[in-house]
Protein backbone atom coordinates (compact mmCIF):
# COMPACT_ATOMS: atom_id res chain seq x y z
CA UNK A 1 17.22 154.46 32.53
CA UNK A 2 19.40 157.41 32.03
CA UNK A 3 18.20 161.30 31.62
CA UNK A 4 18.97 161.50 28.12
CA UNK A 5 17.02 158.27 27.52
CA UNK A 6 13.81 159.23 29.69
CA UNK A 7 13.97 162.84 27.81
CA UNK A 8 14.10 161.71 24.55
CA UNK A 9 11.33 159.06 24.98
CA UNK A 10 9.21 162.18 26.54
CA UNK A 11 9.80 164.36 23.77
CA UNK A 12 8.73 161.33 20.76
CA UNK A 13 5.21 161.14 22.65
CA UNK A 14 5.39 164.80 22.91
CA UNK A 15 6.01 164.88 19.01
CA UNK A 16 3.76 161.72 18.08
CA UNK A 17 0.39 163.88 20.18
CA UNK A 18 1.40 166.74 18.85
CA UNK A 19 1.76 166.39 15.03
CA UNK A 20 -0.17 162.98 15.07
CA UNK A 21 -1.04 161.95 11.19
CA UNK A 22 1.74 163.89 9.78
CA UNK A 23 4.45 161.51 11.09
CA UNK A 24 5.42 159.16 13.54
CA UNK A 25 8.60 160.27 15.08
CA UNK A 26 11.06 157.95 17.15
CA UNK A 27 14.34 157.56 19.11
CA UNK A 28 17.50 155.82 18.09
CA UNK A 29 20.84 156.19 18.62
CA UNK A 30 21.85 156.48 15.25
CA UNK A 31 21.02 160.30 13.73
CA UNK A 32 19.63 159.52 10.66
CA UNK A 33 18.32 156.73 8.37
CA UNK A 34 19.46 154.32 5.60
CA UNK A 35 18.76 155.59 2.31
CA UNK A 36 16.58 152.18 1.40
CA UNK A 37 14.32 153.28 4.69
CA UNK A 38 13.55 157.50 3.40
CA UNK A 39 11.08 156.67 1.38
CA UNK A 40 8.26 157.81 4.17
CA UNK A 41 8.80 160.46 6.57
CA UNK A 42 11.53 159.83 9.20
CA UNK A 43 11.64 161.73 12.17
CA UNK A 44 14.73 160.87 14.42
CA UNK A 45 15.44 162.16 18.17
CA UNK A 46 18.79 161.45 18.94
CA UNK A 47 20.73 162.00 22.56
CA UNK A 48 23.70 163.95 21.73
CA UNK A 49 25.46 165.15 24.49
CA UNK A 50 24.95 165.89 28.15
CA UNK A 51 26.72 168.85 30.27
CA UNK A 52 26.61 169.97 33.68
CA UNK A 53 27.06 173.42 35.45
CA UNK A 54 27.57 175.15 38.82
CA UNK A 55 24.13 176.28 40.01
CA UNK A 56 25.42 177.17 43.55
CA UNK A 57 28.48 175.54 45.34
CA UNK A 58 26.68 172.10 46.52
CA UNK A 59 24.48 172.21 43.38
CA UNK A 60 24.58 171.61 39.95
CA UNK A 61 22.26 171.64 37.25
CA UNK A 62 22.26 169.44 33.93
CA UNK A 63 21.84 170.41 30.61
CA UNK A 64 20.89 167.54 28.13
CA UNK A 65 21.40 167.90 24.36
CA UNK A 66 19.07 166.35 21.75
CA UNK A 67 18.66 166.35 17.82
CA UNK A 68 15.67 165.75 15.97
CA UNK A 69 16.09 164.77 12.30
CA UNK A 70 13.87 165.05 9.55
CA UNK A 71 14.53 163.33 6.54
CA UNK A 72 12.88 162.15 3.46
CA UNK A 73 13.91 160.81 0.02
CA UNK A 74 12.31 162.93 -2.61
CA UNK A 75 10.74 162.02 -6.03
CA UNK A 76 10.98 164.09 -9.62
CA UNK A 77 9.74 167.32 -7.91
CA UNK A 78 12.25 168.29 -5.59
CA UNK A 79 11.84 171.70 -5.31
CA UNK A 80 7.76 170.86 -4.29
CA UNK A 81 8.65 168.25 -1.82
CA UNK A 82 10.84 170.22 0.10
CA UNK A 83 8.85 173.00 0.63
CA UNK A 84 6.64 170.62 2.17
CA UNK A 85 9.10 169.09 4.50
CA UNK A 86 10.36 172.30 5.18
CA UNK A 87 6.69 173.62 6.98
CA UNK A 88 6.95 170.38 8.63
CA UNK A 89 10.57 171.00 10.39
CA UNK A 90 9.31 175.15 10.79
CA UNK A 91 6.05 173.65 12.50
CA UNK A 92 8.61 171.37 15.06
CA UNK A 93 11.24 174.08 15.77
CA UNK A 94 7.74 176.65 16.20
CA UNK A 95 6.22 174.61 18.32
CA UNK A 96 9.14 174.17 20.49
CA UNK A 97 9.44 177.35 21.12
CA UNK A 98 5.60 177.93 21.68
CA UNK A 99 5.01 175.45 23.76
CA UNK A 100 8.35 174.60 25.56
CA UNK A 101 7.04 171.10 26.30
CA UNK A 102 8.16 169.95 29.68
CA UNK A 103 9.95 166.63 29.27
CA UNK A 104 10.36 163.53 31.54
CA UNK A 105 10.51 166.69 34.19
CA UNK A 106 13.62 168.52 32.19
CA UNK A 107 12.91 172.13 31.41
CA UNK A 108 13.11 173.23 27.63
CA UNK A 109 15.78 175.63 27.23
CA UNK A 110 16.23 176.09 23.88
CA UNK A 111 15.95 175.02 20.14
CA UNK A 112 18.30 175.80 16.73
CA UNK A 113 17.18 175.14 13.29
CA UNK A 114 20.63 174.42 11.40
CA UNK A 115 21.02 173.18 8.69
CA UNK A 116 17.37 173.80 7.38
CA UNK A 117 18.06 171.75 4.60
CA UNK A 118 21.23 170.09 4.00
CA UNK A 119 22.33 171.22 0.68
CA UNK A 120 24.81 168.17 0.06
CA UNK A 121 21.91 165.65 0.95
CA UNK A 122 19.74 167.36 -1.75
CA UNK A 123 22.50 167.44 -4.24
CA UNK A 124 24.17 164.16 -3.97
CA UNK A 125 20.92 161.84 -2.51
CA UNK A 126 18.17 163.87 -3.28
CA UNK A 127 17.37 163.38 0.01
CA UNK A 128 15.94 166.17 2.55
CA UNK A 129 17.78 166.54 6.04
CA UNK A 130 16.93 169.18 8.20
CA UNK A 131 18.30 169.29 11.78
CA UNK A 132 16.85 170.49 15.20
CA UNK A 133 19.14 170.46 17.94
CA UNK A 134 17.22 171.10 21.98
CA UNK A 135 18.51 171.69 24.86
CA UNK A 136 16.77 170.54 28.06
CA UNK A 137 17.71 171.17 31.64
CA UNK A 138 17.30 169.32 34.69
């Protein structure tokens, strides 16, 4: 199984212990959901991209790139609604940075919150997107 692969798996479980009852996150390959399947929650971690660096002349180290997507259709009370998903995508990128879970043995590096909510989801689909992108390193 590749490093992406066994990193991503690592960091659902790492998602589903830590925020267990709010949501159920889980990998795909595909960064986001059909519109038909928002109704509930979805939290997405999606291998991105992969990169590798010098350490020392006969080393290297590897740097693997994830995404974690948080989406939800919302109802009549928008504004509501996404202040509530919006705690819920603070409390991820927090707790990445608080606890810098280890993952499948890849060192957290780092973690951007951008977009925080994707104004052209909310306009066009009333639908909330906001987007975590983590680096890990082997």
């Amino acid at each position: 199984m590749s490093r992406a692969i066994e990193i991503a798996d690592a960091l659902v479980s790492a998602l589903n212990t830590e925020f267990s009852g709010q949501f159920v996150a889980e990998r795909s390959w595909i960064p986001g959901k059909d519109l038909k399947d928002l109704n509930t929650l979805a939290v997405t971690v999606t291998p991105r991209a992969g990169e590798a660096a010098a350490a020392t002349r006969s080393h290297k180290t590897d740097d693997v790139f994830l995404d974690i997507g948080i989406q939800k259709k919302l109802g009549p009370d928008l504004a509501d609604e996404a202040d509530d998903l919006a705690d819920i995508a603070e409390g991820i990128f927090d707790w990445l940075w608080a606890d810098r879970p280890v993952c499948a043995g890849a060192k957290f590096i780092e973690a951007t919150h951008d977009p925080y909510a994707a104004v052209e989801h909310l306009q066009q689909l009333r639908v909330f997107t906001s987007l975590i992108s983590v680096t890990y390193r082997v």
